[in-house]
C-alpha atoms as a PDB file:
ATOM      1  CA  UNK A   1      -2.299  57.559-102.113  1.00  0.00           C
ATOM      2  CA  UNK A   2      -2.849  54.397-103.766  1.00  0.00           C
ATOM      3  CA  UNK A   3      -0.775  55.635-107.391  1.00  0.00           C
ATOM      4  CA  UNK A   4       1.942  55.970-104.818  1.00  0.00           C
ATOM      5  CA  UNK A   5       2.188  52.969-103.033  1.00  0.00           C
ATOM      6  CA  UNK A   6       1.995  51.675-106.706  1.00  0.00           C
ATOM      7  CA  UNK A   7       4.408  53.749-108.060  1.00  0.00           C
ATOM      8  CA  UNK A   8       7.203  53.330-105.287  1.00  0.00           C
ATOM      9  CA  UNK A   9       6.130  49.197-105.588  1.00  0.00           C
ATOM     10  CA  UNK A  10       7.174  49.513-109.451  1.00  0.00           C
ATOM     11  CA  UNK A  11      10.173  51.492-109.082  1.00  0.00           C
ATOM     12  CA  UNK A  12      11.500  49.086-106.103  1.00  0.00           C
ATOM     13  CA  UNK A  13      10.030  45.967-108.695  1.00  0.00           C
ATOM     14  CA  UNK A  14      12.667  47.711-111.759  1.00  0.00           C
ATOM     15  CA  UNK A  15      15.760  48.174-109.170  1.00  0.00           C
ATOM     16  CA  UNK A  16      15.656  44.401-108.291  1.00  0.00           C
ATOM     17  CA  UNK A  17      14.659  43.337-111.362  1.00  0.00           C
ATOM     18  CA  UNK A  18      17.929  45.076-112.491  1.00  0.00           C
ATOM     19  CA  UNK A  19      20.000  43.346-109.345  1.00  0.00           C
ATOM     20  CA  UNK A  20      19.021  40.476-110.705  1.00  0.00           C
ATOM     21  CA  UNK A  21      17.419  39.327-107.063  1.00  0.00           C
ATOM     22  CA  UNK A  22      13.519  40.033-107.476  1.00  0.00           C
ATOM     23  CA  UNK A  23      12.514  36.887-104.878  1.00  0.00           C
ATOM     24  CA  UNK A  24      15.120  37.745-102.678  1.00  0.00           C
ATOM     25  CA  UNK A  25      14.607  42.098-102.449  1.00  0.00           C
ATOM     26  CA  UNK A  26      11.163  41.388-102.403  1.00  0.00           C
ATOM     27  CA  UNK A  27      11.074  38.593 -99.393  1.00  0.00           C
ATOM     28  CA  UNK A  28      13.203  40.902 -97.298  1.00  0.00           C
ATOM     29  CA  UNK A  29      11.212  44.433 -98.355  1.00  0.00           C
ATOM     30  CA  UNK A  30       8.124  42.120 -97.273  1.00  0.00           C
ATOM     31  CA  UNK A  31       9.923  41.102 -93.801  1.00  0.00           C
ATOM     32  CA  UNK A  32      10.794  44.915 -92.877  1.00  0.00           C
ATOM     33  CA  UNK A  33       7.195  45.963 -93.885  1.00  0.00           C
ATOM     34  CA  UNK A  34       5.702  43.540 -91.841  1.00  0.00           C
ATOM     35  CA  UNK A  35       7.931  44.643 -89.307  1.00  0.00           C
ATOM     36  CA  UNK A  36       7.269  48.301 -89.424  1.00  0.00           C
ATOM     37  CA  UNK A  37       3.745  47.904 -89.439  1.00  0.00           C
ATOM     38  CA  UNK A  38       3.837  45.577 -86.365  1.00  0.00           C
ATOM     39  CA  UNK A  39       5.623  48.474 -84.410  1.00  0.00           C
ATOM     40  CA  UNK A  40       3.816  51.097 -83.612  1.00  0.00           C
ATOM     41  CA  UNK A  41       6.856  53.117 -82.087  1.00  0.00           C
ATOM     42  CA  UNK A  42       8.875  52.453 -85.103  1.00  0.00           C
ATOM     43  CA  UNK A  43       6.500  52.982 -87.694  1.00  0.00           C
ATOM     44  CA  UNK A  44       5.800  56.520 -86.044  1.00  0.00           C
ATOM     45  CA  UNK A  45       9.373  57.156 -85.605  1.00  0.00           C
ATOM     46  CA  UNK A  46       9.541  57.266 -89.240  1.00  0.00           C
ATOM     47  CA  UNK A  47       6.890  58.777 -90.607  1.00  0.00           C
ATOM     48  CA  UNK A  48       7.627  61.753 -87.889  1.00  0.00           C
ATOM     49  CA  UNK A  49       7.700  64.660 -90.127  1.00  0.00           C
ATOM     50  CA  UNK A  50       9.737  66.747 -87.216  1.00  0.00           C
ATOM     51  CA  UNK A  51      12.457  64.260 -87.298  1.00  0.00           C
ATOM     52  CA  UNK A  52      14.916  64.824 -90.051  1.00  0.00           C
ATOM     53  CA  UNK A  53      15.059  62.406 -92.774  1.00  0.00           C
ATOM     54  CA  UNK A  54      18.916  61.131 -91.963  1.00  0.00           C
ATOM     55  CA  UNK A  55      17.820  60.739 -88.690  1.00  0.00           C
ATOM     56  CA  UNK A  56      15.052  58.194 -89.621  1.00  0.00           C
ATOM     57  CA  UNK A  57      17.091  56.460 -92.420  1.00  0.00           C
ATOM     58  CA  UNK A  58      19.971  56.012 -90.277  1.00  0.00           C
ATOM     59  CA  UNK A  59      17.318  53.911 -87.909  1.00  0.00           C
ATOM     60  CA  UNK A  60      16.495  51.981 -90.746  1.00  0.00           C
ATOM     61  CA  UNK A  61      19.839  51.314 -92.172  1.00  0.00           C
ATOM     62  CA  UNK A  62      21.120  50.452 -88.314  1.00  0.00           C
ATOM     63  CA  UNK A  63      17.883  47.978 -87.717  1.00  0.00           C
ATOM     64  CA  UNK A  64      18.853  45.816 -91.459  1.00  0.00           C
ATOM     65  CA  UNK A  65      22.792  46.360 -90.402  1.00  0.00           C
ATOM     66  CA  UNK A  66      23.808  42.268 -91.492  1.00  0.00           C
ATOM     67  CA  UNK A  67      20.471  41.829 -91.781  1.00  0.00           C
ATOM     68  CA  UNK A  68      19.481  42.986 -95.493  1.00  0.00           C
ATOM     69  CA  UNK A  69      21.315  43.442 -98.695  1.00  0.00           C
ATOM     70  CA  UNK A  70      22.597  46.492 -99.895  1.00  0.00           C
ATOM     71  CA  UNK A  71      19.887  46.750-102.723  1.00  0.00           C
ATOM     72  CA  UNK A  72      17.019  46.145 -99.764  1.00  0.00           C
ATOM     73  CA  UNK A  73      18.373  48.957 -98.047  1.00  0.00           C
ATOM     74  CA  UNK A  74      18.846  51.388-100.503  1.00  0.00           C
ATOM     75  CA  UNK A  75      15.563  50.950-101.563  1.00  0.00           C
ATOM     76  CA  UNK A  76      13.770  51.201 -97.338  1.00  0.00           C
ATOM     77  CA  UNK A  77      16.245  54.740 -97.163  1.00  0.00           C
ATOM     78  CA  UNK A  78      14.426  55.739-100.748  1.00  0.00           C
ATOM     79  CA  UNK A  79      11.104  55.008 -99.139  1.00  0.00           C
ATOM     80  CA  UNK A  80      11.932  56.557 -95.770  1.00  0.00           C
ATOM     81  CA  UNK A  81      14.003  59.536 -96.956  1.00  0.00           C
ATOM     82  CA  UNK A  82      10.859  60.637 -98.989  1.00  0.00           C
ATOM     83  CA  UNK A  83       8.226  61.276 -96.232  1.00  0.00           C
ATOM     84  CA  UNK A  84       6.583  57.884 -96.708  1.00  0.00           C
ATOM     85  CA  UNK A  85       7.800  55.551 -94.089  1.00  0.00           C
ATOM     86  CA  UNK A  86       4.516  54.858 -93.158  1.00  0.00           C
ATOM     87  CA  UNK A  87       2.878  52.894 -96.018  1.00  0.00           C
ATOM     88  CA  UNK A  88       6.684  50.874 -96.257  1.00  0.00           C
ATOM     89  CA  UNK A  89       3.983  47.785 -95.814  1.00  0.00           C
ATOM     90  CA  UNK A  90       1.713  48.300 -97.814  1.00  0.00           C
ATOM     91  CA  UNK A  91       4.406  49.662-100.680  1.00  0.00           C
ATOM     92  CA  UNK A  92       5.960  46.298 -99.795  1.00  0.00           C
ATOM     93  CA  UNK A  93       2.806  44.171 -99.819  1.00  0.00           C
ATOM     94  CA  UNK A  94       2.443  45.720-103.526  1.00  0.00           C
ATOM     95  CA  UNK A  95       5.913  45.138-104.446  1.00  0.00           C
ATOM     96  CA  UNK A  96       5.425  41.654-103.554  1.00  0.00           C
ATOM     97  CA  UNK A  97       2.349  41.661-105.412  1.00  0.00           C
ATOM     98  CA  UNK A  98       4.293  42.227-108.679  1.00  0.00           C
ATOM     99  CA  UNK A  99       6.925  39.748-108.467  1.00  0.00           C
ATOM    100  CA  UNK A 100       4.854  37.582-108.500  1.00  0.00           C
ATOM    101  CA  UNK A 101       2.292  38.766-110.815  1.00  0.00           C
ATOM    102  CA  UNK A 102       5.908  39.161-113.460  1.00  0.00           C
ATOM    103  CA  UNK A 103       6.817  35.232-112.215  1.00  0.00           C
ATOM    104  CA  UNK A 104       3.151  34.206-113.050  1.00  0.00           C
ATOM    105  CA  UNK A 105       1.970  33.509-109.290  1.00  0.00           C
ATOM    106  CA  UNK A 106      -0.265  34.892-106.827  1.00  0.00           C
ATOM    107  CA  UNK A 107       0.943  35.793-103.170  1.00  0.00           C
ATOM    108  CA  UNK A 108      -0.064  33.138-100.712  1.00  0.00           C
ATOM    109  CA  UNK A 109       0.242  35.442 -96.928  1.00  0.00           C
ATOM    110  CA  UNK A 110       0.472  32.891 -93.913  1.00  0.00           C
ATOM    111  CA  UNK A 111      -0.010  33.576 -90.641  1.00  0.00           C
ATOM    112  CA  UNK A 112       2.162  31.173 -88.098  1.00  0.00           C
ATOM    113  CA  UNK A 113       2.829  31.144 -84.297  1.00  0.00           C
ATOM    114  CA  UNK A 114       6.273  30.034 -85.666  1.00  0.00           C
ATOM    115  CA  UNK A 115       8.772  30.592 -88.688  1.00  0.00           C
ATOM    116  CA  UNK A 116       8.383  28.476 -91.294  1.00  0.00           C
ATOM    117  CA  UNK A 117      11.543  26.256 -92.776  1.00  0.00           C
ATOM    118  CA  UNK A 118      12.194  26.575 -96.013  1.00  0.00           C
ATOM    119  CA  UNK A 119      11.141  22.893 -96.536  1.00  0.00           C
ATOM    120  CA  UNK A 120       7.944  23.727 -94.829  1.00  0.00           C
ATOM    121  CA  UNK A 121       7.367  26.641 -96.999  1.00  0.00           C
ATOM    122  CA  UNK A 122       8.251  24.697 -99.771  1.00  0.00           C
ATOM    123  CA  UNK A 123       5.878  21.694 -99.103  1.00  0.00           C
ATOM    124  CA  UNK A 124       3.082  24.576 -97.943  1.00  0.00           C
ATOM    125  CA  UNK A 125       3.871  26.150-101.723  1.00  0.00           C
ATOM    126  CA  UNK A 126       3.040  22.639-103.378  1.00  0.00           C
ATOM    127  CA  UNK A 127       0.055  21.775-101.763  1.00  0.00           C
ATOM    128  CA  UNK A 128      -1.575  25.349-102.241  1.00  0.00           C
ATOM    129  CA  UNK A 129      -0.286  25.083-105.835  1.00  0.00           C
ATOM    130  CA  UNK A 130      -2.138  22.196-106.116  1.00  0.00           C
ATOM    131  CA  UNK A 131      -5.075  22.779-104.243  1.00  0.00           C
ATOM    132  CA  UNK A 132      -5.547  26.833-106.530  1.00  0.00           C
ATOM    133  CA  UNK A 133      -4.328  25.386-109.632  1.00  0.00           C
ATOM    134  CA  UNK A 134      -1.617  27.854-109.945  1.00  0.00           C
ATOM    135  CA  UNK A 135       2.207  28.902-108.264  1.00  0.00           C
ATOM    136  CA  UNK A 136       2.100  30.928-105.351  1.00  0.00           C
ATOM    137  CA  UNK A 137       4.711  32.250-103.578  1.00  0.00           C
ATOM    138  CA  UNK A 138       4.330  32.125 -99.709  1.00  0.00           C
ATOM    139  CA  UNK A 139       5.057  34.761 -97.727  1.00  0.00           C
ATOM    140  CA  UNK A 140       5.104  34.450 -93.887  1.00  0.00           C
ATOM    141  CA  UNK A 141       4.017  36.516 -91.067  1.00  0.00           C
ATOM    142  CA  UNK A 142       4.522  35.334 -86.912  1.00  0.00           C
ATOM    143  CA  UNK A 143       1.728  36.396 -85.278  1.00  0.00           C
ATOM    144  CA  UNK A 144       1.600  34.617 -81.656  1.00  0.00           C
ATOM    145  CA  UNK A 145      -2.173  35.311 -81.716  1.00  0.00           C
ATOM    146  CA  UNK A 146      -2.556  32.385 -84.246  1.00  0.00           C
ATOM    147  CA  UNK A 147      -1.245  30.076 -81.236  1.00  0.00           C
ATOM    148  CA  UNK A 148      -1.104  26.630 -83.410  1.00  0.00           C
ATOM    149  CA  UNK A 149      -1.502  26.046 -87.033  1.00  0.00           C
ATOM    150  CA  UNK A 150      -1.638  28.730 -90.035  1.00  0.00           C
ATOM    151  CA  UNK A 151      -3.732  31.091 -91.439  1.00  0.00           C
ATOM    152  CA  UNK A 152      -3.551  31.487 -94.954  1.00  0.00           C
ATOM    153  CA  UNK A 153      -4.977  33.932 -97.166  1.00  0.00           C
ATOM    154  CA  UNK A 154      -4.336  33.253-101.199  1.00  0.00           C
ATOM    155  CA  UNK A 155      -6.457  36.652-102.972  1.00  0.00           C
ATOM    156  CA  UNK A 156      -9.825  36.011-101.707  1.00  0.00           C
ATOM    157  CA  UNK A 157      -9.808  32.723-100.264  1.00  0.00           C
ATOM    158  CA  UNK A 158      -8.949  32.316 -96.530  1.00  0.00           C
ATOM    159  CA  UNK A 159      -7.960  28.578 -95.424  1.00  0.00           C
ATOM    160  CA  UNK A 160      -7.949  28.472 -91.508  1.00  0.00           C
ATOM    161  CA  UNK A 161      -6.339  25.914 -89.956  1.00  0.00           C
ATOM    162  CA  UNK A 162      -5.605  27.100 -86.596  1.00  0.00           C
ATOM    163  CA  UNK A 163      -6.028  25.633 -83.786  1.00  0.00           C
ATOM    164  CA  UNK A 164      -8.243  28.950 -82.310  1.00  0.00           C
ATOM    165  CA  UNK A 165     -10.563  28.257 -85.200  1.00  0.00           C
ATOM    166  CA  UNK A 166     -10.654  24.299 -84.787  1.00  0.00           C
ATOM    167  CA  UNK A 167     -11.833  25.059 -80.905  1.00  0.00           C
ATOM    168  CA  UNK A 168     -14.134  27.461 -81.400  1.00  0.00           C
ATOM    169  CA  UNK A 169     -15.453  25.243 -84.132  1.00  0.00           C
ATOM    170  CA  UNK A 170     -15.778  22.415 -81.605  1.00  0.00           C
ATOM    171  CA  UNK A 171     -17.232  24.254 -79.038  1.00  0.00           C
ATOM    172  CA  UNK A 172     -20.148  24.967 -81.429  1.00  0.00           C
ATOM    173  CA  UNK A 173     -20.373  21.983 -81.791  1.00  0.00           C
ATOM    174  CA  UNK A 174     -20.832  20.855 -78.405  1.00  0.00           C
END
Protein backbone atom coordinates (compact mmCIF):
# COMPACT_ATOMS: atom_id res chain seq x y z
CA UNK A 1 0.00 0.00 0.00
CA UNK A 2 2.67 2.23 0.95
CA UNK A 3 4.31 2.42 -3.08
CA UNK A 4 0.84 3.75 -3.62
CA UNK A 5 0.25 6.34 -1.33
CA UNK A 6 3.81 7.25 -2.65
CA UNK A 7 3.14 6.97 -6.03
CA UNK A 8 -0.29 8.96 -6.15
CA UNK A 9 1.83 11.69 -3.62
CA UNK A 10 4.44 12.02 -6.65
CA UNK A 11 2.11 12.17 -9.41
CA UNK A 12 -0.15 14.91 -7.46
CA UNK A 13 3.70 16.57 -6.44
CA UNK A 14 4.45 16.68 -10.78
CA UNK A 15 0.75 18.12 -11.62
CA UNK A 16 1.33 21.13 -9.24
CA UNK A 17 4.68 21.39 -9.79
CA UNK A 18 3.55 21.88 -13.46
CA UNK A 19 0.58 24.52 -12.25
CA UNK A 20 3.11 26.27 -10.99
CA UNK A 21 1.21 26.29 -7.30
CA UNK A 22 3.09 23.43 -5.25
CA UNK A 23 2.45 25.41 -1.60
CA UNK A 24 -0.84 26.25 -2.53
CA UNK A 25 -2.25 22.42 -4.14
CA UNK A 26 -0.48 20.99 -1.46
CA UNK A 27 -1.99 23.22 1.64
CA UNK A 28 -5.46 22.61 0.28
CA UNK A 29 -4.86 18.57 -0.67
CA UNK A 30 -3.58 18.65 3.13
CA UNK A 31 -6.93 20.55 4.36
CA UNK A 32 -9.36 17.97 2.47
CA UNK A 33 -7.24 15.01 3.82
CA UNK A 34 -7.44 16.12 7.13
CA UNK A 35 -10.92 16.54 6.54
CA UNK A 36 -11.74 13.18 5.16
CA UNK A 37 -9.99 11.45 7.71
CA UNK A 38 -11.80 13.41 10.50
CA UNK A 39 -15.19 12.11 9.01
CA UNK A 40 -15.90 8.94 9.42
CA UNK A 41 -19.22 9.08 7.26
CA UNK A 42 -17.42 10.78 4.52
CA UNK A 43 -14.38 8.95 4.41
CA UNK A 44 -16.61 5.68 4.11
CA UNK A 45 -18.80 7.25 1.65
CA UNK A 46 -15.91 7.24 -0.56
CA UNK A 47 -14.09 4.45 -0.28
CA UNK A 48 -17.66 2.49 -0.67
CA UNK A 49 -16.81 0.16 -3.37
CA UNK A 50 -20.84 -0.33 -4.10
CA UNK A 51 -21.18 3.28 -4.79
CA UNK A 52 -20.21 4.24 -8.26
CA UNK A 53 -17.22 6.27 -8.73
CA UNK A 54 -19.22 9.56 -10.26
CA UNK A 55 -21.29 9.26 -7.49
CA UNK A 56 -18.41 9.70 -4.93
CA UNK A 57 -16.45 12.28 -7.05
CA UNK A 58 -19.38 14.34 -7.56
CA UNK A 59 -19.43 14.51 -3.43
CA UNK A 60 -16.07 15.58 -3.55
CA UNK A 61 -16.19 18.07 -6.29
CA UNK A 62 -19.67 19.54 -4.56
CA UNK A 63 -17.86 19.66 -0.86
CA UNK A 64 -14.49 21.96 -2.58
CA UNK A 65 -17.34 23.82 -4.90
CA UNK A 66 -15.53 27.73 -4.23
CA UNK A 67 -13.63 26.14 -1.94
CA UNK A 68 -10.50 24.59 -3.92
CA UNK A 69 -8.84 25.28 -7.18
CA UNK A 70 -9.45 23.54 -10.18
CA UNK A 71 -5.97 21.73 -10.08
CA UNK A 72 -6.91 20.56 -6.19
CA UNK A 73 -9.88 19.08 -7.48
CA UNK A 74 -8.88 17.37 -10.35
CA UNK A 75 -6.37 15.80 -8.53
CA UNK A 76 -9.12 14.58 -5.06
CA UNK A 77 -11.57 13.15 -8.33
CA UNK A 78 -8.12 11.26 -9.60
CA UNK A 79 -7.70 9.92 -6.11
CA UNK A 80 -11.37 9.17 -5.51
CA UNK A 81 -12.33 7.95 -9.00
CA UNK A 82 -9.59 5.21 -8.56
CA UNK A 83 -10.88 3.17 -5.54
CA UNK A 84 -8.61 4.96 -3.08
CA UNK A 85 -10.55 7.58 -1.30
CA UNK A 86 -9.59 6.23 1.76
CA UNK A 87 -5.83 6.85 2.19
CA UNK A 88 -6.69 10.71 0.47
CA UNK A 89 -4.80 11.64 4.01
CA UNK A 90 -2.28 9.89 4.17
CA UNK A 91 -1.60 10.34 0.09
CA UNK A 92 -1.91 13.98 1.15
CA UNK A 93 0.25 13.86 4.28
CA UNK A 94 2.96 12.37 1.69
CA UNK A 95 2.34 14.86 -0.88
CA UNK A 96 2.99 17.41 1.62
CA UNK A 97 5.92 15.60 2.64
CA UNK A 98 7.54 16.25 -0.78
CA UNK A 99 7.00 19.80 -1.24
CA UNK A 100 8.69 20.35 1.17
CA UNK A 101 11.37 17.88 1.02
CA UNK A 102 11.78 19.65 -3.09
CA UNK A 103 11.65 23.38 -1.11
CA UNK A 104 14.35 22.07 1.37
CA UNK A 105 12.01 21.97 4.62
CA UNK A 106 10.53 19.55 6.85
CA UNK A 107 6.66 19.55 7.66
CA UNK A 108 5.98 21.13 11.00
CA UNK A 109 1.94 19.47 11.82
CA UNK A 110 0.20 21.69 14.59
CA UNK A 111 -2.51 20.87 16.43
CA UNK A 112 -4.80 24.11 17.56
CA UNK A 113 -8.23 24.55 19.27
CA UNK A 114 -8.30 27.45 16.71
CA UNK A 115 -7.12 28.44 13.06
CA UNK A 116 -4.09 29.91 12.87
CA UNK A 117 -3.56 33.55 10.97
CA UNK A 118 -1.28 33.65 8.56
CA UNK A 119 0.85 36.02 10.73
CA UNK A 120 0.62 33.49 13.45
CA UNK A 121 1.70 30.77 11.21
CA UNK A 122 4.24 32.85 9.99
CA UNK A 123 5.77 33.90 13.40
CA UNK A 124 5.12 29.94 14.55
CA UNK A 125 7.35 29.10 11.14
CA UNK A 126 10.27 31.45 12.45
CA UNK A 127 10.58 30.42 15.78
CA UNK A 128 10.52 26.56 14.89
CA UNK A 129 13.00 27.51 12.13
CA UNK A 130 15.03 28.77 14.60
CA UNK A 131 14.63 26.59 17.35
CA UNK A 132 15.38 23.01 14.43
CA UNK A 133 17.87 24.88 12.56
CA UNK A 134 16.07 24.45 9.37
CA UNK A 135 12.60 25.85 7.25
CA UNK A 136 9.56 24.16 7.99
CA UNK A 137 6.47 24.63 6.60
CA UNK A 138 3.49 24.53 9.10
CA UNK A 139 0.64 22.83 8.46
CA UNK A 140 -2.45 23.13 10.74
CA UNK A 141 -4.97 20.84 12.07
CA UNK A 142 -8.24 22.12 14.64
CA UNK A 143 -8.67 19.63 16.93
CA UNK A 144 -11.01 21.03 19.91
CA UNK A 145 -9.48 18.26 22.08
CA UNK A 146 -6.24 20.39 22.32
CA UNK A 147 -8.55 23.05 24.24
CA UNK A 148 -5.67 25.92 24.58
CA UNK A 149 -2.30 26.14 23.08
CA UNK A 150 -0.66 23.86 20.19
CA UNK A 151 0.67 20.71 19.68
CA UNK A 152 3.36 20.47 17.38
CA UNK A 153 5.01 17.64 15.92
CA UNK A 154 8.28 18.54 13.54
CA UNK A 155 9.58 14.53 12.34
CA UNK A 156 10.27 13.09 15.63
CA UNK A 157 10.17 15.78 18.00
CA UNK A 158 6.83 16.64 19.73
CA UNK A 159 6.72 20.25 21.48
CA UNK A 160 3.51 20.37 23.73
CA UNK A 161 2.35 23.40 24.75
CA UNK A 162 -1.15 22.89 25.58
CA UNK A 163 -2.79 23.85 28.15
CA UNK A 164 -4.11 19.87 28.88
CA UNK A 165 -0.44 19.06 29.15
CA UNK A 166 0.58 22.22 31.34
CA UNK A 167 -2.34 20.94 33.96
CA UNK A 168 -1.69 17.64 34.07
CA UNK A 169 1.91 18.65 34.48
CA UNK A 170 0.91 20.78 37.48
CA UNK A 171 -1.16 18.45 39.02
CA UNK A 172 1.90 16.15 39.30
CA UNK A 173 3.30 18.44 40.67
CA UNK A 174 1.09 19.11 43.43
Amino acid sequence: MSNRIDGYAEAMLAVAQAEGDVAGISDELFAVGRAVDGNDELRNTISDARLPAERKIQIMDDLLDGKARAATKGLVSMVVGAGRGGDLGKIASALAERAATTQGKQIATVRSAVALSDDQRGRLATALAAKLGTEVDVKVIQDSSVVGGLITTVGDTVIDGSVRTRLNRLRETL
